[in-house]
Protein backbone atom coordinates (compact mmCIF):
# COMPACT_ATOMS: atom_id res chain seq x y z
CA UNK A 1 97.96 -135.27 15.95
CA UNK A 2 100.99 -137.63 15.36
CA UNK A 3 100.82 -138.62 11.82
CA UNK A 4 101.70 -134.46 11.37
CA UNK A 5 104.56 -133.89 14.24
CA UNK A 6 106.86 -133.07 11.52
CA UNK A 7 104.33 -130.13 9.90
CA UNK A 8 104.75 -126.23 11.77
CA UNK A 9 102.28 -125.12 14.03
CA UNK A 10 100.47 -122.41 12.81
CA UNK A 11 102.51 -118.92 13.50
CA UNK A 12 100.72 -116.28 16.14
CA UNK A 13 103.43 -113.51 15.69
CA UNK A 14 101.53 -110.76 14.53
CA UNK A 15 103.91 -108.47 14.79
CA UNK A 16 105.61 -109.19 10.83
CA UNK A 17 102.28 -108.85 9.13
CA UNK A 18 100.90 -105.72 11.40
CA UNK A 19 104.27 -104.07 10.45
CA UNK A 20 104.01 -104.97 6.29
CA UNK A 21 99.94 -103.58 6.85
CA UNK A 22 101.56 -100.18 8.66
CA UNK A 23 102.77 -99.69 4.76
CA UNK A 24 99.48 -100.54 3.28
CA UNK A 25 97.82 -97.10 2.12
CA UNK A 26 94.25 -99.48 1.90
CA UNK A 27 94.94 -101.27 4.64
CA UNK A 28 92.91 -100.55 7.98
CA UNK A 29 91.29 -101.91 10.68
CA UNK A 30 88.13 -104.14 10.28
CA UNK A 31 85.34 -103.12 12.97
CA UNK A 32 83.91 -105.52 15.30
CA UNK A 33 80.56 -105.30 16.65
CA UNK A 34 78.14 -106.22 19.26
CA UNK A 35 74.77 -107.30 17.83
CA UNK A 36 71.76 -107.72 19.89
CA UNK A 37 69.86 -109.24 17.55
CA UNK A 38 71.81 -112.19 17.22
CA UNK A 39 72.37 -112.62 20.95
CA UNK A 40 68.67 -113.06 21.42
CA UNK A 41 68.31 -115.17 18.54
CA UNK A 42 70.79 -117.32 19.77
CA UNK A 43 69.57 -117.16 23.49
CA UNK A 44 73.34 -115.88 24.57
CA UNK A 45 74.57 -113.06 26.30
CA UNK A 46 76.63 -111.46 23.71
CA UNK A 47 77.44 -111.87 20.00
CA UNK A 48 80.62 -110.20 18.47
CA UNK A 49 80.48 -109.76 14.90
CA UNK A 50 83.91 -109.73 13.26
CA UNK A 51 82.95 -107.74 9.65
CA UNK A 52 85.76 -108.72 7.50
CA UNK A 53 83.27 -107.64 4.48
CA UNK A 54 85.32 -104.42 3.53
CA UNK A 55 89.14 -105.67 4.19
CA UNK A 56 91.50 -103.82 2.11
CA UNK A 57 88.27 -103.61 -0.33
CA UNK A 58 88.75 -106.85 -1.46
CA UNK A 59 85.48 -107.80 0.01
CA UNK A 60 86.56 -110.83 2.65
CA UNK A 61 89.65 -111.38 5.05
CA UNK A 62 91.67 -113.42 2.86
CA UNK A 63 92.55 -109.86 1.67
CA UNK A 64 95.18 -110.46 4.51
CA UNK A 65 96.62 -114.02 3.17
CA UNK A 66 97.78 -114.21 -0.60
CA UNK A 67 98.64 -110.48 -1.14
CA UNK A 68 100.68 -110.60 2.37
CA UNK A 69 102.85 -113.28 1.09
CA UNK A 70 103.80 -111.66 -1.82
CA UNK A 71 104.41 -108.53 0.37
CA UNK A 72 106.79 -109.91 1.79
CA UNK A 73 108.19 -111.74 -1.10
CA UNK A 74 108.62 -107.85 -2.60
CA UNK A 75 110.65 -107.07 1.13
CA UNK A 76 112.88 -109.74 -0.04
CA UNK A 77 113.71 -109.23 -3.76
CA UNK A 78 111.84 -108.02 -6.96
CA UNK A 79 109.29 -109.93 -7.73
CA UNK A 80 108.48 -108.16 -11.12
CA UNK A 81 109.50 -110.97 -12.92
CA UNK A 82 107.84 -113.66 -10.97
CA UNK A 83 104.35 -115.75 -12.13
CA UNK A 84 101.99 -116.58 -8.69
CA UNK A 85 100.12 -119.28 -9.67
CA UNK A 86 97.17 -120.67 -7.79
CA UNK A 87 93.49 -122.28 -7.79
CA UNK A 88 90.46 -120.75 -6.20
CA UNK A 89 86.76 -120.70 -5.67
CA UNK A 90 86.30 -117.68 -4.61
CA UNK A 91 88.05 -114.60 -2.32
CA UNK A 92 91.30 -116.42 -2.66
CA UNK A 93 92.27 -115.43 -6.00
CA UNK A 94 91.59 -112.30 -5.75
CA UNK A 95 94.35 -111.63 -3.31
CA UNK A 96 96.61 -113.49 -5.04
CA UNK A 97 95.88 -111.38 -8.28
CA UNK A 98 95.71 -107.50 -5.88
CA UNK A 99 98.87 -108.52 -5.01
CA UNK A 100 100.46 -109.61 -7.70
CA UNK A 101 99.36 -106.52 -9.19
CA UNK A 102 100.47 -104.13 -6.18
CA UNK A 103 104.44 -105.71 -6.63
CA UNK A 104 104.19 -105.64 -10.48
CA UNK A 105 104.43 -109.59 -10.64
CA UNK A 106 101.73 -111.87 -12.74
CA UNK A 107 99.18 -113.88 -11.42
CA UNK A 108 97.75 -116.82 -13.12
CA UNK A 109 94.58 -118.19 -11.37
CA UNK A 110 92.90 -121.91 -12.26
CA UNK A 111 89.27 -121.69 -11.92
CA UNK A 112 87.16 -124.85 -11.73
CA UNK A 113 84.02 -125.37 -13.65
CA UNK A 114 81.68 -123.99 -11.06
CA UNK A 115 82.89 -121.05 -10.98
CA UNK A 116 81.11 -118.52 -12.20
CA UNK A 117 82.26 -116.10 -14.38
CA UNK A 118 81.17 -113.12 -13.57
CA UNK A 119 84.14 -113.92 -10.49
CA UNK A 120 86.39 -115.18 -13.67
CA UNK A 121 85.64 -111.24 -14.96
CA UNK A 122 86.85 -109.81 -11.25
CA UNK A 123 89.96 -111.73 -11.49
CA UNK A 124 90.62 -110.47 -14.71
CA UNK A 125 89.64 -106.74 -13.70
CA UNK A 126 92.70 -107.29 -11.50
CA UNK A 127 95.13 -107.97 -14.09
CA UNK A 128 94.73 -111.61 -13.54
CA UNK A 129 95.23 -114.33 -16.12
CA UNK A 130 92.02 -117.06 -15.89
CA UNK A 131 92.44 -120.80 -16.82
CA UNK A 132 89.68 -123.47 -16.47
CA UNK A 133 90.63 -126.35 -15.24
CA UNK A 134 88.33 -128.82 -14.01
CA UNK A 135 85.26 -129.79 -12.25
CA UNK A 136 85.71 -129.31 -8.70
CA UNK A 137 88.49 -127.43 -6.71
CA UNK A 138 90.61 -129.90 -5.85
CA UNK A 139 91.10 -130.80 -9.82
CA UNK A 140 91.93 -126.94 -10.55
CA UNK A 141 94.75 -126.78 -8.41
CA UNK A 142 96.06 -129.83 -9.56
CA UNK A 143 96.01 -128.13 -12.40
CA UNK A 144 97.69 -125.48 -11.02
CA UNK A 145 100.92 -127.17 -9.45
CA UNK A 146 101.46 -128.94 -12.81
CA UNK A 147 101.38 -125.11 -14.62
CA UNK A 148 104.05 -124.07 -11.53
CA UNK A 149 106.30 -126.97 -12.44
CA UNK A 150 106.20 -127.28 -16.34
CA UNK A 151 106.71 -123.12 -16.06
CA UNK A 152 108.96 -122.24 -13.02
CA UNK A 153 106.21 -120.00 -11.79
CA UNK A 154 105.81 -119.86 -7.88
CA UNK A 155 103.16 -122.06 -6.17
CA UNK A 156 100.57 -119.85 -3.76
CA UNK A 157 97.89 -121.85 -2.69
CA UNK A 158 96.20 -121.61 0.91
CA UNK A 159 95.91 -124.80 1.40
CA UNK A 160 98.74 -127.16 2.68
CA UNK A 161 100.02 -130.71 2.22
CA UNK A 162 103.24 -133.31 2.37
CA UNK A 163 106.34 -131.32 0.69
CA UNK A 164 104.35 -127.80 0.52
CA UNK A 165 104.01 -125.78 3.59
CA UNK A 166 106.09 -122.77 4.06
CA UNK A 167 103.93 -120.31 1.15
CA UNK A 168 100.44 -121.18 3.13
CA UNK A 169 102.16 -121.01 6.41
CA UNK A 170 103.34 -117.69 5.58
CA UNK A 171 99.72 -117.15 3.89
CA UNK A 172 98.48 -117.93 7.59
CA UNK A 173 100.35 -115.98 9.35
CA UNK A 174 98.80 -112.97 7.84
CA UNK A 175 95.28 -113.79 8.94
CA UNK A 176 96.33 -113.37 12.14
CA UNK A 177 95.48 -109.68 12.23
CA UNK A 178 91.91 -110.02 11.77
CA UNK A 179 92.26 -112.09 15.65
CA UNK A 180 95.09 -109.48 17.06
CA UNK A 181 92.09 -107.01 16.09
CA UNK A 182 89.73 -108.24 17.35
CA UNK A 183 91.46 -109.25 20.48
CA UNK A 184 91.98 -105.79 21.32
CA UNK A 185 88.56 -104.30 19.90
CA UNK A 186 86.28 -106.64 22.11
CA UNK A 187 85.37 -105.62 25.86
CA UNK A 188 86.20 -109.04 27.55
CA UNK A 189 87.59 -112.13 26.75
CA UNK A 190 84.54 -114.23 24.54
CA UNK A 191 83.71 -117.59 26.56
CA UNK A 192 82.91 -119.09 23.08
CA UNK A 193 84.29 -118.46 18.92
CA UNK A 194 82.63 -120.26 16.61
CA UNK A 195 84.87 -120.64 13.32
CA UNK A 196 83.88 -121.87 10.47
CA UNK A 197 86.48 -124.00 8.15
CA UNK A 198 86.49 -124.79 4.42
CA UNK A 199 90.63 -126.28 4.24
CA UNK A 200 91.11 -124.80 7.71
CA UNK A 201 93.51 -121.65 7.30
CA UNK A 202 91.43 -119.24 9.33
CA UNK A 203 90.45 -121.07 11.50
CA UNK A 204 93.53 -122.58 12.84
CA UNK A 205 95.05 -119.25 12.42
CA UNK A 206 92.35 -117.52 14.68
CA UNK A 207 92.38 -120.62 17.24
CA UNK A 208 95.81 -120.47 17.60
CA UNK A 209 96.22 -116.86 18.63
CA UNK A 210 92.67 -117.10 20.10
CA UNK A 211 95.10 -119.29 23.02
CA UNK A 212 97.79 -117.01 22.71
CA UNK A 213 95.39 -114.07 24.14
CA UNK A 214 93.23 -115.49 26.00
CA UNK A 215 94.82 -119.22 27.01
CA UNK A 216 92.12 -121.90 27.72
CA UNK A 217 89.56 -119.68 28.29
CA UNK A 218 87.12 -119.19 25.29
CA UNK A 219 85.77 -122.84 24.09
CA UNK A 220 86.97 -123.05 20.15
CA UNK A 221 84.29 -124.27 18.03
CA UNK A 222 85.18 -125.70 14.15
CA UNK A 223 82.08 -125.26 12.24
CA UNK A 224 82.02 -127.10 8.36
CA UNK A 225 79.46 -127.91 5.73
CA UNK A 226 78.21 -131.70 5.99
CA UNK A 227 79.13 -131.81 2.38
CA UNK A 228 82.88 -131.27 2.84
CA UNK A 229 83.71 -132.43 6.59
CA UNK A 230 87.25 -132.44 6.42
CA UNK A 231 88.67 -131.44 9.62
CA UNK A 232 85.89 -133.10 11.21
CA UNK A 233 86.43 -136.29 9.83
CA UNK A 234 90.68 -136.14 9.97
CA UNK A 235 90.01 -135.41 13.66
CA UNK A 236 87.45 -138.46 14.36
CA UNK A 237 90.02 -140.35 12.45
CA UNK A 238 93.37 -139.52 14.32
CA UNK A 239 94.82 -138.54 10.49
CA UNK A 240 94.01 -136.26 7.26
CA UNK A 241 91.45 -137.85 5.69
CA UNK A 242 89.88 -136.74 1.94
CA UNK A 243 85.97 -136.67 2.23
CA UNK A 244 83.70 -137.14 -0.75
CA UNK A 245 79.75 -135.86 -0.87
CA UNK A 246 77.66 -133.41 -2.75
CA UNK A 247 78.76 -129.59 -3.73
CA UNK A 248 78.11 -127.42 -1.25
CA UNK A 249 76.22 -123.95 -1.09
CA UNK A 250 78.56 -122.77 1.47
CA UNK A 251 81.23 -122.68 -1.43
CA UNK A 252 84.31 -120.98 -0.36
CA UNK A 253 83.97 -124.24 2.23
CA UNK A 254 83.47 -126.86 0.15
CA UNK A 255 86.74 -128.05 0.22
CA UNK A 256 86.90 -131.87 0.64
CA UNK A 257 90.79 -132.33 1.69
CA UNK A 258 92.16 -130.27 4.83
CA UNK A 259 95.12 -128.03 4.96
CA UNK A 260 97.87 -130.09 6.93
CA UNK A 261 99.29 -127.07 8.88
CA UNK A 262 95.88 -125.85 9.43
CA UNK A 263 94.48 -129.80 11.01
CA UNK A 264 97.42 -130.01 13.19
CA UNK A 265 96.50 -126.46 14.86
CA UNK A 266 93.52 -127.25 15.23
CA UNK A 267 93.67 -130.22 16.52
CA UNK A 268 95.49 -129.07 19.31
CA UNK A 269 94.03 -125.67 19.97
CA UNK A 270 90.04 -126.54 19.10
CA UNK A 271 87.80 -128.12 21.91
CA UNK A 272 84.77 -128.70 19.18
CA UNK A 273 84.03 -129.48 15.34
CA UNK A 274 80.62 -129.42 14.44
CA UNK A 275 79.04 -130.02 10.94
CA UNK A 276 75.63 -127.72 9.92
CA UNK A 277 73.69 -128.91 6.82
CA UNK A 278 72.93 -126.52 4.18
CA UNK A 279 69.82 -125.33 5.12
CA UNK A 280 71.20 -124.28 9.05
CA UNK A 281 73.95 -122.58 6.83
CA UNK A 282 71.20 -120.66 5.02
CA UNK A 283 69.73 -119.53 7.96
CA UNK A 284 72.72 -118.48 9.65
CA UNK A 285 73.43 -116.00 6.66
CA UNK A 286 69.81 -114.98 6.25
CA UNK A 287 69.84 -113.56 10.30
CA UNK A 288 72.97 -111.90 9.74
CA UNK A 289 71.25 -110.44 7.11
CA UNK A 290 68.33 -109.27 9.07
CA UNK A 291 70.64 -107.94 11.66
CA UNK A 292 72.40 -105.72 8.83
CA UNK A 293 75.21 -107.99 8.30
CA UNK A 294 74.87 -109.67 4.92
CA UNK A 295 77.10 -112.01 3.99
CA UNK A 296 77.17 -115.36 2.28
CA UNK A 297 76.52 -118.68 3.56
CA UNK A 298 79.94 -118.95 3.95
CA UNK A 299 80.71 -116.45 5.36
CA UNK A 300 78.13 -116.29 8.23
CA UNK A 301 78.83 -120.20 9.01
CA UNK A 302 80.25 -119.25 12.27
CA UNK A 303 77.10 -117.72 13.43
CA UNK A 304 75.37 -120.59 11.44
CA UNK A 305 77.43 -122.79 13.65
CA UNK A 306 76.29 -121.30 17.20
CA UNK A 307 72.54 -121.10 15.71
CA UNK A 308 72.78 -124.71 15.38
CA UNK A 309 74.54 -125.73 18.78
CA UNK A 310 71.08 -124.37 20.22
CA UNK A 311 69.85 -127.82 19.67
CA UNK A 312 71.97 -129.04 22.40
CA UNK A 313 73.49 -125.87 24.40
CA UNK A 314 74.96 -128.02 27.38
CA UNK A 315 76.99 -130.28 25.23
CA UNK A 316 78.81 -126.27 24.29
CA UNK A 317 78.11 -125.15 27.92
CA UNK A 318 76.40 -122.29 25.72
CA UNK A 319 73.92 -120.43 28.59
CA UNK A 320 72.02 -116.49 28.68
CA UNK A 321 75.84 -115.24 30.11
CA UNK A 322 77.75 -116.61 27.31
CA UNK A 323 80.03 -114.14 25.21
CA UNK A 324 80.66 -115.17 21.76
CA UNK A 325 83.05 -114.15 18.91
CA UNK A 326 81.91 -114.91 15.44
CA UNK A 327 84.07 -113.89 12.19
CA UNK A 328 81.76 -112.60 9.18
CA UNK A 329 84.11 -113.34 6.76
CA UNK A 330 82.73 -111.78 3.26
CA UNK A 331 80.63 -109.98 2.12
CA UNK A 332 77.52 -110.97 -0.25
CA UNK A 333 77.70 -111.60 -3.60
């Protein structure tokens, strides 16, 4: 995408984070499954389930984002004086706030309205300090780089834009162990991932060493909310566009404004974005369910995703021998 040539491409060296993980005594692998069910429900081959439910029991993979920065923040220097300040709606903060408290550093996280707070009392079980700020995401990490500057604390959000990209593209880089995982866990090379994107962070981080593995192979899929079609819409558009429409059930998606690094990955290593309306995201999560996998709307979006491309499986040259990759990416709540 030109209008971000001078924003990095999204890191696939595994190696740093795999070796800061080696030290982890929660850390471990995630399993990935075949699941028959979902094949036949979605007339394919094979479906590989991803279960990033029980990462580093923080209950979803960005377990491997927020709390790996500040890792290797710790490698660096003591950070036991340092704030980490961020926004959330969801999984987010809660690696900030693990990790914070693993290095002996503070975390101060700006929750939005919505929010509920029973996830405001999880944060805080954590160690976390909880500030309201706002209506919808977007306004609650405004809130949050205005804290970072009027206080000196340290910016960690995992999104990226103009002027802020080397904390989230650090923050990236550790998601790609969930993909070197899985890349090594899975019998043959998938002919099809379906990814689903809220700013875009996982899923440019698992398309882009998705190519490393495999090369052209696999056929990337982007799958978003209608409500928040970020990506989608920056790519139609040739530039980063910020969307507007109704809250989303798929939450820890709803994000109307994309991460920069994360577009311009994308944008080169994705072949497809799709949007799903709420109710095909509801019945993605409630045959994961079925299958054993329960997860969130959200979180089953990539399966959501291929559920939906059913509607027109030559247009994703989807057939009875296709083998696809999906990424559960938390658990229920």
């Amino acid at each position: 995408m030109q209008a971000l040539t001078h924003m990095p491409s999204p890191s696939v060296d595994a190696d740093r984070p795999l070796s800061l993980l080696s030290r982890c005594p929660v850390a471990g692998e995630t399993p990935l499954q075949e699941v028959p069910e979902l094949a036949e429900l979605a007339g394919v081959g094979q479906v590989y389930v991803k279960d990033e439910r029980a990462r580093m029991g923080l209950g979803s993979f960005k377990a491997l984002g927020a709390a790996y920065v500040i890792a290797v923040d710790a490698h660096n220097g003591d950070v036991s004086r340092q704030t980490y300040v961020t926004a959330s709606a969801g999984n987010h903060g809660l690696s900030v706030a693990a990790g914070a408290q693993a290095f002996g550093a503070q975390a101060v996280i700006f929750l939005a309205d919505t929010v509920p707070e029973v996830f405001a009392d999880r944060l805080r079980g954590l160690g976390a300090n909880i500030r309201r700020h706002g209506a919808i995401y977007e306004e609650s990490m405004s809130g949050a780089a205005t804290a970072a500057e009027e206080n000196g604390w340290i910016l960690l959000s995992d999104s990226s834009w103009e002027g802020y990209c080397d904390k989230p593209h650090t923050l990236m880089e550790g998601y790609l162990v969930l993909m070197h995982e899985a890349s090594a866990q899975i019998p043959e090379a998938p002919t099809h991932i379906f990814l689903q994107a809220g700013v875009g962070g996982l899923a440019a981080a698992c398309a882009a060493y998705a190519r490393k593995a495999w090369g052209d192979a696999p056929r990337i899929i982007v799958v978003e909310p209608d409500a928040a079609p970020a990506i989608f819409a920056s790519i139609r558009a040739g530039s980063p566009q910020i969307t507007t429409g109704p809250s989303s059930q798929m939450g820890r998606l709803d994000c109307k404004e994309p991460s920069l690094i994360a577009l311009k990955g994308l944008a080169h290593d994705a072949d497809d974005f799709v949007l799903i309306t709420e109710a095909e995201g509801a019945a993605g999560s409630a045959a994961c369910a079925a299958a054993g996998y329960a997860s969130t709307s959200s979180g089953a979006a990539g399966f959501a995703g291929l559920l939906a491309a059913q509607a027109d499986r030559a247009a994703f040259g989807l057939s009875e021998e296709s083998r696809v990759l999906v990424i559960l990416s938390e658990e229920s709540t």
